[in-house]
PDB file of N, CA and C in Angstrom:
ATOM      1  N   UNK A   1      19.345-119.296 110.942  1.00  0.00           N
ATOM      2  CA  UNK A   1      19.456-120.741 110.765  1.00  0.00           C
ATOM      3  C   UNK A   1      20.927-121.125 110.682  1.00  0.00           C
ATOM      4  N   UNK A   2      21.257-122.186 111.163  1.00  0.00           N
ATOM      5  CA  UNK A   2      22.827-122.948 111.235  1.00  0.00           C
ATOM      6  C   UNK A   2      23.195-122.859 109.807  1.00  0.00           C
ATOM      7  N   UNK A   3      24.476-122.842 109.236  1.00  0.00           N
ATOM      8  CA  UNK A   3      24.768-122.749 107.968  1.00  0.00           C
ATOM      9  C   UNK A   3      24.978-124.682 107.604  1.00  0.00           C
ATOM     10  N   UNK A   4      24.790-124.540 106.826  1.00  0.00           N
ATOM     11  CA  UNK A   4      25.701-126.234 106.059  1.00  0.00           C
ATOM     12  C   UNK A   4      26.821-126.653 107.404  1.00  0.00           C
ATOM     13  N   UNK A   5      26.498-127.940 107.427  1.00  0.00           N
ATOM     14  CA  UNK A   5      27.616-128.873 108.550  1.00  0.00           C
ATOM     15  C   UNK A   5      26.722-128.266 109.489  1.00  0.00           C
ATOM     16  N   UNK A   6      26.731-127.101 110.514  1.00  0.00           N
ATOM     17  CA  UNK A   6      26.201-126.850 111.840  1.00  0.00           C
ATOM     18  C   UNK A   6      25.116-127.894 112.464  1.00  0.00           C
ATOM     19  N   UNK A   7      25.118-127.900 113.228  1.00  0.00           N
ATOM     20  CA  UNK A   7      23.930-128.770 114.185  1.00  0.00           C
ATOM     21  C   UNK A   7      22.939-127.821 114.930  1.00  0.00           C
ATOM     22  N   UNK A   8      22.016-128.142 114.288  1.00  0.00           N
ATOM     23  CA  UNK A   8      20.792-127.786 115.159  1.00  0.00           C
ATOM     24  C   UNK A   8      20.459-127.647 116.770  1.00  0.00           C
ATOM     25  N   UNK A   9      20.558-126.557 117.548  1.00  0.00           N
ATOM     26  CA  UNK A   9      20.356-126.809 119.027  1.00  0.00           C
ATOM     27  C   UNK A   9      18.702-127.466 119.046  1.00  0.00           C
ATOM     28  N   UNK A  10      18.894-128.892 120.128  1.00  0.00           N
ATOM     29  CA  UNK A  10      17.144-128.979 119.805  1.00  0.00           C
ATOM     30  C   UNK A  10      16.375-128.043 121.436  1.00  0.00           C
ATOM     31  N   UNK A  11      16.901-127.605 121.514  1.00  0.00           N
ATOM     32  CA  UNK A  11      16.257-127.034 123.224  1.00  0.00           C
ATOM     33  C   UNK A  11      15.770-125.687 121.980  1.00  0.00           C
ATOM     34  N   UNK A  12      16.098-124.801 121.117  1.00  0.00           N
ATOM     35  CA  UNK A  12      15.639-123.810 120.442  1.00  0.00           C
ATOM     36  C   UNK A  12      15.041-124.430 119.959  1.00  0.00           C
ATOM     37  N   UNK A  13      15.403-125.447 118.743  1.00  0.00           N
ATOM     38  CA  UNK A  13      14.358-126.156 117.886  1.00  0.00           C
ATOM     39  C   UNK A  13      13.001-126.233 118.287  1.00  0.00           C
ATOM     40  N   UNK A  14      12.979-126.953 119.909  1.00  0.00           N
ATOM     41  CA  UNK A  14      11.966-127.525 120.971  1.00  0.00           C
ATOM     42  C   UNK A  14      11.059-126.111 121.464  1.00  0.00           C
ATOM     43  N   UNK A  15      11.709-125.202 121.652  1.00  0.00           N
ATOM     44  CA  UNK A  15      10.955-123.967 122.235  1.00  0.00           C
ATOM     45  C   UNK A  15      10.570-123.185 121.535  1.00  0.00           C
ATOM     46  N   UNK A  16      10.703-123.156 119.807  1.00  0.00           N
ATOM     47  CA  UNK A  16      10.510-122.407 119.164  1.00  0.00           C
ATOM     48  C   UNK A  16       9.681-122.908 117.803  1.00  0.00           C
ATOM     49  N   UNK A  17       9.142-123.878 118.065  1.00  0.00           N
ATOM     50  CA  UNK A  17       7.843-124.850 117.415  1.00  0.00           C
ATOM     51  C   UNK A  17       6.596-124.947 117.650  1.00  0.00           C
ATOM     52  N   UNK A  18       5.656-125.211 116.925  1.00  0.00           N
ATOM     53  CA  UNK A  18       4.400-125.333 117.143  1.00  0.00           C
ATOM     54  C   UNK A  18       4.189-126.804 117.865  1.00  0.00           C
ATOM     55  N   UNK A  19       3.647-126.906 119.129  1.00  0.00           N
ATOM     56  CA  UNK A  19       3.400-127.762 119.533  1.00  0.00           C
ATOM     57  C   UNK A  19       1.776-128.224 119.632  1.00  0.00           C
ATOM     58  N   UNK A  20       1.617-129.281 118.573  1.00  0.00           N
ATOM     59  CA  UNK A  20      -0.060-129.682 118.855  1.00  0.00           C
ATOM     60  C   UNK A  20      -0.923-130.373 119.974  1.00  0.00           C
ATOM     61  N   UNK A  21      -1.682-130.103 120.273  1.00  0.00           N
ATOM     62  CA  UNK A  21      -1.598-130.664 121.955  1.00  0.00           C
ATOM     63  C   UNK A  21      -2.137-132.350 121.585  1.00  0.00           C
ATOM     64  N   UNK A  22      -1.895-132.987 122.627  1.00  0.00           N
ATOM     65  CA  UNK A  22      -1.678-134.527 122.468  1.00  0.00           C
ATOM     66  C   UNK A  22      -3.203-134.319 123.813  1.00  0.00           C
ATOM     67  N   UNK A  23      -3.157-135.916 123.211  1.00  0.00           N
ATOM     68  CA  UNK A  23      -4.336-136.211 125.004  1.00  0.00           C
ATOM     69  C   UNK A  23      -3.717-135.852 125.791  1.00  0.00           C
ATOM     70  N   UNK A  24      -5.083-135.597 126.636  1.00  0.00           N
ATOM     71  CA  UNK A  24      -4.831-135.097 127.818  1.00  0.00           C
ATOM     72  C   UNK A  24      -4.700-133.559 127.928  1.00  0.00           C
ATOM     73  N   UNK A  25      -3.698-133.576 127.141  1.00  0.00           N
ATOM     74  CA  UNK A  25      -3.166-131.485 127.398  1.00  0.00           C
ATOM     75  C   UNK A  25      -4.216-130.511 127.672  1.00  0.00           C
ATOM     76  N   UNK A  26      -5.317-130.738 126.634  1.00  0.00           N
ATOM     77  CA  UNK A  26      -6.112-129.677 127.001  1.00  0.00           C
ATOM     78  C   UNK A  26      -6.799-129.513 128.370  1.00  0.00           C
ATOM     79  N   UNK A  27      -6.802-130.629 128.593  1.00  0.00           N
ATOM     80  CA  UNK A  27      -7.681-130.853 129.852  1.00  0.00           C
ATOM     81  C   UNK A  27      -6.288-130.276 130.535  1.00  0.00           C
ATOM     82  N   UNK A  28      -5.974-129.982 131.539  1.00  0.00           N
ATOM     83  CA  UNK A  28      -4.126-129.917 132.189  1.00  0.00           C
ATOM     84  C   UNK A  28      -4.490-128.514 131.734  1.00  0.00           C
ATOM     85  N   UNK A  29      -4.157-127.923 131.088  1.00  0.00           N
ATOM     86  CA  UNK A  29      -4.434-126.162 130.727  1.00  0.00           C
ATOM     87  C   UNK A  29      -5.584-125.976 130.932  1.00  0.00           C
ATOM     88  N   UNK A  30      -6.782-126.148 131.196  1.00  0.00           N
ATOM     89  CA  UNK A  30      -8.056-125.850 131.614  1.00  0.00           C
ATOM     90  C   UNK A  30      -7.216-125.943 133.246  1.00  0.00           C
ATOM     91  N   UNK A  31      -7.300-127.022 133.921  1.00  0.00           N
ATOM     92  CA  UNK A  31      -7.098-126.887 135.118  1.00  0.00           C
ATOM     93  C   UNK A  31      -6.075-125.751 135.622  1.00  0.00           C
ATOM     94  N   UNK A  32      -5.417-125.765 135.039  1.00  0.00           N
ATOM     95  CA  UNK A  32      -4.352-124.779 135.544  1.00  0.00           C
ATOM     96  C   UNK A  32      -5.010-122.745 135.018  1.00  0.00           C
ATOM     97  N   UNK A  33      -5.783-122.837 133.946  1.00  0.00           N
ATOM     98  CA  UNK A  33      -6.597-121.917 134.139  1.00  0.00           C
ATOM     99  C   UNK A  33      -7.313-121.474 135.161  1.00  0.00           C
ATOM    100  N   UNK A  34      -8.173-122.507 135.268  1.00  0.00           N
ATOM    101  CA  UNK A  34      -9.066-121.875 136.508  1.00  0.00           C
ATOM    102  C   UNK A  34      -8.260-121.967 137.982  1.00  0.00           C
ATOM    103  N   UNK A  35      -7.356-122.897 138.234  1.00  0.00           N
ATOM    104  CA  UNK A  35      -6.569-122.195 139.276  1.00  0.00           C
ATOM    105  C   UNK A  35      -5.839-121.010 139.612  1.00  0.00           C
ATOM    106  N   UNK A  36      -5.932-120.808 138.199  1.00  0.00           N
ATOM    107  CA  UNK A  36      -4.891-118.915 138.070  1.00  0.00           C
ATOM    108  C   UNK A  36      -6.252-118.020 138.631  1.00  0.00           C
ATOM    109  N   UNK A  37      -7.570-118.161 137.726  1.00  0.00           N
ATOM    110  CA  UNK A  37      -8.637-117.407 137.842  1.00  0.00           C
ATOM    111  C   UNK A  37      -9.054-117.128 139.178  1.00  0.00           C
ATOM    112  N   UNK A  38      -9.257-118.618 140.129  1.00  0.00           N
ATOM    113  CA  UNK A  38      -9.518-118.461 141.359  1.00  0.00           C
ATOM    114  C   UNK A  38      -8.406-117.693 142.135  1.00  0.00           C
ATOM    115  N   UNK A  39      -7.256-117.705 141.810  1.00  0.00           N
ATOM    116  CA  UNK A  39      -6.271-116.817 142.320  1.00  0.00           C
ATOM    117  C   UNK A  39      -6.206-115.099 141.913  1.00  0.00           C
ATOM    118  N   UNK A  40      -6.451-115.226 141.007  1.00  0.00           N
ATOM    119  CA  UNK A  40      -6.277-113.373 140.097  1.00  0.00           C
ATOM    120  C   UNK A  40      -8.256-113.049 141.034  1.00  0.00           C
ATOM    121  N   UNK A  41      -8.947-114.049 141.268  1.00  0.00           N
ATOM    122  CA  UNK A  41     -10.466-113.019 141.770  1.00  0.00           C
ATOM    123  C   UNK A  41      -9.901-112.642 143.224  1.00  0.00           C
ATOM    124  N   UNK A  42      -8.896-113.894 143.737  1.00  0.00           N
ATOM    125  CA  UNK A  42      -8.971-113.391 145.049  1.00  0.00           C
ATOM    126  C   UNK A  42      -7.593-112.274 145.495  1.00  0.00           C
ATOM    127  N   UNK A  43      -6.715-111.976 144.462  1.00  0.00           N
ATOM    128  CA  UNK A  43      -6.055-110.793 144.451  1.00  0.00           C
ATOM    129  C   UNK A  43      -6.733-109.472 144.357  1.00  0.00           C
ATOM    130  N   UNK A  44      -7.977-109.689 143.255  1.00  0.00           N
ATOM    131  CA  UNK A  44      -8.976-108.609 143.164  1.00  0.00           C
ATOM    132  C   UNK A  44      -9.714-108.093 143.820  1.00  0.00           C
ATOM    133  N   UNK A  45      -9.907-109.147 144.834  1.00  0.00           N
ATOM    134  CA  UNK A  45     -10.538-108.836 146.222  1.00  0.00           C
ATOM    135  C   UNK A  45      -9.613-108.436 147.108  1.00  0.00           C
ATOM    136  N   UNK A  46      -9.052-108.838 147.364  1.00  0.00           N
ATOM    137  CA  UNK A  46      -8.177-108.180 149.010  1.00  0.00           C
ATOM    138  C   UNK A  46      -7.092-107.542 148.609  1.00  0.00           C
ATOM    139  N   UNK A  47      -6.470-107.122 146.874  1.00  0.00           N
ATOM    140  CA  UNK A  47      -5.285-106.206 147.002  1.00  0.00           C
ATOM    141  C   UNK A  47      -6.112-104.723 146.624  1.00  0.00           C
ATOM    142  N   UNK A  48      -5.102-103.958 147.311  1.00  0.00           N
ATOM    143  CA  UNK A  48      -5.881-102.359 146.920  1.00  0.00           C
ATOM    144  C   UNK A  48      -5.125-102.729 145.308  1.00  0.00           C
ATOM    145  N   UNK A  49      -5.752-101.281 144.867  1.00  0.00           N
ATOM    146  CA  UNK A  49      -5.687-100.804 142.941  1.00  0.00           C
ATOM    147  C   UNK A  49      -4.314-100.240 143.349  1.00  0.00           C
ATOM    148  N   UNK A  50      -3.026-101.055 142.767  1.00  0.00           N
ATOM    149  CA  UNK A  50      -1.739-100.431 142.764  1.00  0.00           C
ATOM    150  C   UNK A  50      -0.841-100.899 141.733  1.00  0.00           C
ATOM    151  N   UNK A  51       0.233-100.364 141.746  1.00  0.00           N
ATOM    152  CA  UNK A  51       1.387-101.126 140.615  1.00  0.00           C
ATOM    153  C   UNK A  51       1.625-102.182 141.287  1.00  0.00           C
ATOM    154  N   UNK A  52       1.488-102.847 142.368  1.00  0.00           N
ATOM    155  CA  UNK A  52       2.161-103.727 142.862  1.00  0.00           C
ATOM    156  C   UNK A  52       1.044-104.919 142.212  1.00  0.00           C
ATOM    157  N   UNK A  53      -0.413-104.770 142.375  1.00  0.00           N
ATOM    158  CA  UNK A  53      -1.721-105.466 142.105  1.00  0.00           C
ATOM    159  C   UNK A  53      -1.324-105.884 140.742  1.00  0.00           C
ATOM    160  N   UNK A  54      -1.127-104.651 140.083  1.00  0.00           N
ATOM    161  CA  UNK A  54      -0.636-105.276 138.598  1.00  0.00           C
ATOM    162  C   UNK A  54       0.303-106.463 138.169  1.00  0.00           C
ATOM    163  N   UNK A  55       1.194-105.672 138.617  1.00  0.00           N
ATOM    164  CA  UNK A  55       2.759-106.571 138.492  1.00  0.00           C
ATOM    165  C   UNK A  55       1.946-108.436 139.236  1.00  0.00           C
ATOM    166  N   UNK A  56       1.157-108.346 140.027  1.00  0.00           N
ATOM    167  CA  UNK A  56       0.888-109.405 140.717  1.00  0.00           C
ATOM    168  C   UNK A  56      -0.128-110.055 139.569  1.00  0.00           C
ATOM    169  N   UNK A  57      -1.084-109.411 138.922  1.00  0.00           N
ATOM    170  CA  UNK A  57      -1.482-110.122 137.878  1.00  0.00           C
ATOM    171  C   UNK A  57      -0.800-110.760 137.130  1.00  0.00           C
ATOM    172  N   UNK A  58       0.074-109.682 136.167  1.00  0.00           N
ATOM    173  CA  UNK A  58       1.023-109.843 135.199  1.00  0.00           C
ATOM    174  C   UNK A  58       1.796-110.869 135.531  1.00  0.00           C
ATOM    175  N   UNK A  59       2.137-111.454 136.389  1.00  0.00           N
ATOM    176  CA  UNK A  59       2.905-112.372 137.101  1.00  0.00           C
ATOM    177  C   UNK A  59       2.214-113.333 136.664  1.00  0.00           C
ATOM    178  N   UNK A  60       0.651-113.369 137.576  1.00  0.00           N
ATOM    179  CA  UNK A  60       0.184-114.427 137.570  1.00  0.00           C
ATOM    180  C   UNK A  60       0.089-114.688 135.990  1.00  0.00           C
ATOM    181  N   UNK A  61      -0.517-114.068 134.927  1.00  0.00           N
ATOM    182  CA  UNK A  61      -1.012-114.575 133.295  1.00  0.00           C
ATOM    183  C   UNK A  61       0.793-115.232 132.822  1.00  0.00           C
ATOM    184  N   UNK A  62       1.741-114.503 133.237  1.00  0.00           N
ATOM    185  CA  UNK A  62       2.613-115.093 133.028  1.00  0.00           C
ATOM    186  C   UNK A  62       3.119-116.594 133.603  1.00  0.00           C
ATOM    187  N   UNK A  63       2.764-116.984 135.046  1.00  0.00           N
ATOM    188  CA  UNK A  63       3.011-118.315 135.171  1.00  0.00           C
ATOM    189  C   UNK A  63       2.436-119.662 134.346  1.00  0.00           C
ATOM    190  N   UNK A  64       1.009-118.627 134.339  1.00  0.00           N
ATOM    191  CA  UNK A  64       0.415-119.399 133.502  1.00  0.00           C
ATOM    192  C   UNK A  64       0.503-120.200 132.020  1.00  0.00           C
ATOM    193  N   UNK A  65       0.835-118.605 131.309  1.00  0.00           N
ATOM    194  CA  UNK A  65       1.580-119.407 130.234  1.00  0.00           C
ATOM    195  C   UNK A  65       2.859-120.641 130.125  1.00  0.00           C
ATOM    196  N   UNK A  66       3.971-120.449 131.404  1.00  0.00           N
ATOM    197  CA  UNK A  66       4.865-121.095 131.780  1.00  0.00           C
ATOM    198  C   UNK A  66       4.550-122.308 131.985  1.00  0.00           C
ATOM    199  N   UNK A  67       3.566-122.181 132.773  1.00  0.00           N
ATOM    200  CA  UNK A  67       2.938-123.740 133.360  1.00  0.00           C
ATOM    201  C   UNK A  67       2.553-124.570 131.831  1.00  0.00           C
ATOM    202  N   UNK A  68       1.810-123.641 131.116  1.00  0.00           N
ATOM    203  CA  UNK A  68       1.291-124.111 129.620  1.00  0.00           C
ATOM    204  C   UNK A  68       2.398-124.423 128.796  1.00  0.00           C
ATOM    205  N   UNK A  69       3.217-123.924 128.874  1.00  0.00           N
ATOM    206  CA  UNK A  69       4.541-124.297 127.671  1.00  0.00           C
ATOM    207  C   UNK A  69       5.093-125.562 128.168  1.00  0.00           C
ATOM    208  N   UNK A  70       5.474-125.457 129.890  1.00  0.00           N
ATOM    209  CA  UNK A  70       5.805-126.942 130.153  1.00  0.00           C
ATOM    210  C   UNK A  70       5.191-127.743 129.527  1.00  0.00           C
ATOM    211  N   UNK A  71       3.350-128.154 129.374  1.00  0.00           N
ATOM    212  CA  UNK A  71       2.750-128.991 129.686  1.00  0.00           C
ATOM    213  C   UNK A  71       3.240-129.394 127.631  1.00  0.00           C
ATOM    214  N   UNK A  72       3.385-128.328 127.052  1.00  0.00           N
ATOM    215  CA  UNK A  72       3.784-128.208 125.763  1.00  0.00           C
ATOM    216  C   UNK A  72       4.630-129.038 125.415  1.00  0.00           C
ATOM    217  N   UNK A  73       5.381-128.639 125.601  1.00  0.00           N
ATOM    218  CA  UNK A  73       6.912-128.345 125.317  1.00  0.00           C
ATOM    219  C   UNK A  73       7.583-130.286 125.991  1.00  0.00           C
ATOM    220  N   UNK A  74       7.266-130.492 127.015  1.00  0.00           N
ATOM    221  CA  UNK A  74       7.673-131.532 127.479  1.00  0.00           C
ATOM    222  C   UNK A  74       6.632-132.968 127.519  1.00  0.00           C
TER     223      UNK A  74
END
């Protein structure tokens, strides 16, 4: 934490808070769920079983969250 006098960065403040979701949000993270889902079945289908398949999941659960923090966060 900043000592006495310092100023608060709010971009940490902002990214490092509990954000409660407002209207709308939930709905916006549902959608963007099942667009990941329909994407991760059809990786499951046409990529062979590799590190690359992975990393391509892992990717994907990760945009996802990204997409979710935007919808958060901003």
């Amino acid at each position: 934490m900043p000592k006495v006098g310092e100023h608060l960065n709010p971009v940490i403040e902002n990214n490092f808070m509990y954000h409660a979701p407002k209207d709308g949000q939930p709905e916006k993270y549902e959608v963007i769920r099942e667009k990941a889902k329909e994407l991760a079945y059809l990786i499951e289908e046409e990529c062979p079983n590799s590190r690359e398949k992975s990393v391509a999941m892992t990717n994907l659960e990760t945009a996802v969250m990204w997409a979710n923090a935007s919808i958060a966060r901003n």
